[in-house]
N, C-alpha and C. Protein backbone atom coordinates (compact mmCIF):
# COMPACT_ATOMS: atom_id res chain seq x y z
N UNK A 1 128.41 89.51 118.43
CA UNK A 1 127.61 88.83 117.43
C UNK A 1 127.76 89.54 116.09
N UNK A 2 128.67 88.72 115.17
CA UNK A 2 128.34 89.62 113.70
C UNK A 2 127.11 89.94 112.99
N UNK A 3 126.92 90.91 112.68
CA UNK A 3 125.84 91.29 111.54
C UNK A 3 125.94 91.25 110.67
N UNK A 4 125.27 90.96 109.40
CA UNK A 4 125.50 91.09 108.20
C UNK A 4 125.94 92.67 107.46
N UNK A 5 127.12 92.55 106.94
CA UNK A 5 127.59 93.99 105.86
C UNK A 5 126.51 94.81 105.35
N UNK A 6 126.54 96.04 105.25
CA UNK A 6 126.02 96.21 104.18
C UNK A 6 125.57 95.86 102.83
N UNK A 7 126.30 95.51 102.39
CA UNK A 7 126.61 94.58 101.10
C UNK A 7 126.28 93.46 101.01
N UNK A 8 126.39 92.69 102.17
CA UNK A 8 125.22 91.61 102.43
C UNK A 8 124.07 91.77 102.26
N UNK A 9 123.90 92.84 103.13
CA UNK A 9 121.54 93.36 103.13
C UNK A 9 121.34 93.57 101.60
N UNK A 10 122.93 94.15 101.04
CA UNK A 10 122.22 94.55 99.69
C UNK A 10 122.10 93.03 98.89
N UNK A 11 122.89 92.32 98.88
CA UNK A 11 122.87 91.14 97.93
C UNK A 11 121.77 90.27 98.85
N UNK A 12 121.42 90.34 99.92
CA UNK A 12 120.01 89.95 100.22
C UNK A 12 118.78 90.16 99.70
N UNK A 13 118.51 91.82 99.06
CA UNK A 13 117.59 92.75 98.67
C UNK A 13 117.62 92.06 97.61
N UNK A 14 118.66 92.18 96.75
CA UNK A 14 118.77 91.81 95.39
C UNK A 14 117.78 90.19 94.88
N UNK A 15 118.52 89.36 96.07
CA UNK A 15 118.13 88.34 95.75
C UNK A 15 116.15 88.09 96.13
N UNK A 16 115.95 88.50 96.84
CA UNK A 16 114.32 88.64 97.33
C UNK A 16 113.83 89.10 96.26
N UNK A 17 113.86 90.27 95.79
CA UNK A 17 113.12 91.22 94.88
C UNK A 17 113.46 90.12 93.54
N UNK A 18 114.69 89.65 93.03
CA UNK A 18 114.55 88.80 92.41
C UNK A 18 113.56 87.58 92.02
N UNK A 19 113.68 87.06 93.04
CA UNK A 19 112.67 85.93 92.72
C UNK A 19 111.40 86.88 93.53
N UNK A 20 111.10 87.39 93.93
CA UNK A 20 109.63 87.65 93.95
C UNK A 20 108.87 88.76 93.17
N UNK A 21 109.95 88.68 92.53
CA UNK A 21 109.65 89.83 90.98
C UNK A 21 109.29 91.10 91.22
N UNK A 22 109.59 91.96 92.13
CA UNK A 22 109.55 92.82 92.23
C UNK A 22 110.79 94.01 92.68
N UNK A 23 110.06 95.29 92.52
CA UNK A 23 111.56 96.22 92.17
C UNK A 23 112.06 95.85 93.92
N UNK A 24 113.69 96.27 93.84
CA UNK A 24 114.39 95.98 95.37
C UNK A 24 113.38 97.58 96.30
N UNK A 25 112.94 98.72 95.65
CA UNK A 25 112.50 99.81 96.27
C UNK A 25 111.32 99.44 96.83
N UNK A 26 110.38 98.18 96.19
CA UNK A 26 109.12 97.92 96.69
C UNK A 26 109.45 97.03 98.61
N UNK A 27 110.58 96.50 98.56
CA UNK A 27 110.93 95.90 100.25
C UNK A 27 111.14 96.72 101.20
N UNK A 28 110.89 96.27 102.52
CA UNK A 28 111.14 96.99 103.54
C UNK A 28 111.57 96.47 104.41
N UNK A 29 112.12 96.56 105.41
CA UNK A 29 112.51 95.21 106.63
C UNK A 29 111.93 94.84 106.92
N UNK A 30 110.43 95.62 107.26
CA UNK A 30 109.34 94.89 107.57
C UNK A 30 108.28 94.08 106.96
N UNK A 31 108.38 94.83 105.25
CA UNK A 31 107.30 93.99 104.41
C UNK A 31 107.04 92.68 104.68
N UNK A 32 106.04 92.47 105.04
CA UNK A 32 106.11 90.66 104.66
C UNK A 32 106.10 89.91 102.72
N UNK A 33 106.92 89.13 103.23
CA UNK A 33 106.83 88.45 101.73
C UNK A 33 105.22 88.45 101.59
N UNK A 34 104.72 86.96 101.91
CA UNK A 34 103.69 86.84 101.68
C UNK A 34 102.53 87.84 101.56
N UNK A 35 101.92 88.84 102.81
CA UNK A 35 101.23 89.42 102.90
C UNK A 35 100.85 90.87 101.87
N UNK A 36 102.27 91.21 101.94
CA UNK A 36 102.50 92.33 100.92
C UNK A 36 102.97 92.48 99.66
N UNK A 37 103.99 90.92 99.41
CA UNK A 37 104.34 90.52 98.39
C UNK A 37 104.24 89.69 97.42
N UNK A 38 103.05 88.98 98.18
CA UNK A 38 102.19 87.56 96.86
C UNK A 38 103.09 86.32 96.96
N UNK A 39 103.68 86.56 98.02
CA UNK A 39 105.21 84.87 98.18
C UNK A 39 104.24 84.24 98.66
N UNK A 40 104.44 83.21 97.63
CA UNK A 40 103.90 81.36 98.03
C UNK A 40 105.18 80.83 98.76
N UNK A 41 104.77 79.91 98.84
CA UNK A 41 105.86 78.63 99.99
C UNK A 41 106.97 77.92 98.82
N UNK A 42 107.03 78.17 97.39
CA UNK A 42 107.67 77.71 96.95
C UNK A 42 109.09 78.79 96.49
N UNK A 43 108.21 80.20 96.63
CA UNK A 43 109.29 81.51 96.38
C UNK A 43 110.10 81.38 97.72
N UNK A 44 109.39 81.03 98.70
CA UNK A 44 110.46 81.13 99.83
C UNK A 44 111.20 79.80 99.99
N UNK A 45 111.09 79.06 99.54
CA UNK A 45 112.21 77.93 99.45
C UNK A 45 113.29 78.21 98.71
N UNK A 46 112.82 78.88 97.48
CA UNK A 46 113.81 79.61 96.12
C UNK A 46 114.41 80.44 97.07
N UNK A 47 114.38 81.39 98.02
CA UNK A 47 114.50 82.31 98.36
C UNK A 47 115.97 81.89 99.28
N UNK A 48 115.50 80.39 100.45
CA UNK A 48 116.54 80.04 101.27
C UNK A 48 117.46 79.42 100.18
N UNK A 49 117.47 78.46 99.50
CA UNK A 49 118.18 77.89 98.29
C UNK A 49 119.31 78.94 98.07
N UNK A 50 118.53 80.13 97.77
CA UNK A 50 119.44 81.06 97.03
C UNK A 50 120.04 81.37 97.87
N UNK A 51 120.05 82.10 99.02
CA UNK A 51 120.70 82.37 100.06
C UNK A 51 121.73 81.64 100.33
N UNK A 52 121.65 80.12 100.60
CA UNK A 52 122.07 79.11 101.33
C UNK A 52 123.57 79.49 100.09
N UNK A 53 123.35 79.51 98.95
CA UNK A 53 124.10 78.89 97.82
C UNK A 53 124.89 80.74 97.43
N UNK A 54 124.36 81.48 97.87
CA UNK A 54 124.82 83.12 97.75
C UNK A 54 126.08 83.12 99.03
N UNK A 55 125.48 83.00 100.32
CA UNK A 55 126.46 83.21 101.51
C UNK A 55 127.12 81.66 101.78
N UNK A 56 126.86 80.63 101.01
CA UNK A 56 127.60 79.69 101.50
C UNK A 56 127.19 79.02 102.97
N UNK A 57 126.42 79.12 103.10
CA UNK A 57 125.54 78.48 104.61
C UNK A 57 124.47 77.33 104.77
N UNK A 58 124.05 76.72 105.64
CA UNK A 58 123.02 75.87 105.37
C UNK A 58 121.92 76.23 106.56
N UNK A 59 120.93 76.32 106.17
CA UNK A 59 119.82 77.01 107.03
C UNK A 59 118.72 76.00 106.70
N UNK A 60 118.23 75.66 107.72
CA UNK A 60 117.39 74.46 107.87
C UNK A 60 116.00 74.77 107.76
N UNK A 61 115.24 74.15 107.01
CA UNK A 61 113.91 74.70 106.64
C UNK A 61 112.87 75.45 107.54
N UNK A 62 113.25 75.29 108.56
CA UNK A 62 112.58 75.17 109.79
C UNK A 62 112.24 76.62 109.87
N UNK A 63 113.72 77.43 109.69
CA UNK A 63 113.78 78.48 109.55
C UNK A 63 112.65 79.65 109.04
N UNK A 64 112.25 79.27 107.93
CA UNK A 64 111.40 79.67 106.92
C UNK A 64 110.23 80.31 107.94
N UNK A 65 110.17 79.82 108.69
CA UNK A 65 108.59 80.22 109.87
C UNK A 65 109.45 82.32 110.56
N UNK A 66 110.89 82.23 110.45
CA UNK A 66 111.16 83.27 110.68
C UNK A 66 111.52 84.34 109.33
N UNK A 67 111.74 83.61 108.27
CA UNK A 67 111.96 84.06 107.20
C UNK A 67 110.84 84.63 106.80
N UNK A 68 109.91 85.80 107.15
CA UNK A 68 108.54 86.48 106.57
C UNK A 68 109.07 87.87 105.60
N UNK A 69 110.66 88.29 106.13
CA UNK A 69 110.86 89.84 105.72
C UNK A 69 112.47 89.87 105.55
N UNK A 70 112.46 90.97 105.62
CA UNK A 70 114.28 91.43 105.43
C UNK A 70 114.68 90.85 106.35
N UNK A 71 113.78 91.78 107.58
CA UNK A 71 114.90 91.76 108.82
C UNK A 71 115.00 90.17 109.36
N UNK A 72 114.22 89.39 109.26
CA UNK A 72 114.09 87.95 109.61
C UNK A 72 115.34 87.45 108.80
N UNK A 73 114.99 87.35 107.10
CA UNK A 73 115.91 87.13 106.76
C UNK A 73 117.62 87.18 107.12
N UNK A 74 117.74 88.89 107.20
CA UNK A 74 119.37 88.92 107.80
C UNK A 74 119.54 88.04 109.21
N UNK A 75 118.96 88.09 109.94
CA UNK A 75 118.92 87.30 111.06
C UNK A 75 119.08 85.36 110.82
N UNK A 76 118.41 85.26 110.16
CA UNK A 76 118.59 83.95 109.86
C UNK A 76 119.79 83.51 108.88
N UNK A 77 120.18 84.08 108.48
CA UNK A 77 121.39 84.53 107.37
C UNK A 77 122.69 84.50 108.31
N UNK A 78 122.72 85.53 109.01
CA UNK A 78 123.78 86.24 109.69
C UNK A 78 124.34 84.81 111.29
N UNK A 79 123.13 84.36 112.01
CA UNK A 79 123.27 82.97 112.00
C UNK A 79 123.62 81.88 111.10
N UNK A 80 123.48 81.77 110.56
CA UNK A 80 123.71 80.52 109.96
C UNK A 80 125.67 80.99 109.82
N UNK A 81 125.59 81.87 109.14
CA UNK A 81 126.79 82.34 109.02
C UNK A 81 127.95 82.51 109.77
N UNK A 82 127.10 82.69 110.86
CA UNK A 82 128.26 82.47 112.71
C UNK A 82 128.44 81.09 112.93
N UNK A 83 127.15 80.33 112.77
CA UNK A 83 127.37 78.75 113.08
C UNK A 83 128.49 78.24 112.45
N UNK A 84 128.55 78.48 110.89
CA UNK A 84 129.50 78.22 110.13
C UNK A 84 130.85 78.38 110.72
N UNK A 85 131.58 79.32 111.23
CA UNK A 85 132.57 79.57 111.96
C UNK A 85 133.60 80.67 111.17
């Protein structure tokens, strides 16, 4: 099963802390967006969007219920990315 690069997690980091306006040092794998980070339901749509349109993948909204943190994120990422082929 591939994992995402390094360089992936980082252009993941990048992009989170981006739209949720905060520094990439304030995330953790575990932070939750919401809880720890003030993400509404519309930052995390921005969030898959960006993704989807960063790695070239399509990840189905559905997703979003696993999308709370990093590590969700790479996971849902790193799938989509295998599906792709």
């Amino acid at each position: 099963m591939p994992m995402l690069s390094e360089m992936d997690r980082k252009r993941v980091i990048d992009i989170v802390s981006e739209i949720l306006e905060i520094d990439p040092d304030e995330l953790s794998e575990t932070s939750l967006f919401k809880e720890d980070h003030d993400a509404d339901s519309l930052r995390a749509i921005e969030i898959l969007a960006a993704l989807e349109r960063e790695f070239k993948v399509e990840i189905d909204q559905a997703e979003l219920a696993r999308m709370v943190n990093l590590a969700g994120i790479y996971q849902v990422v790193d799938e989509a990315a295998s599906a792709k082929g």
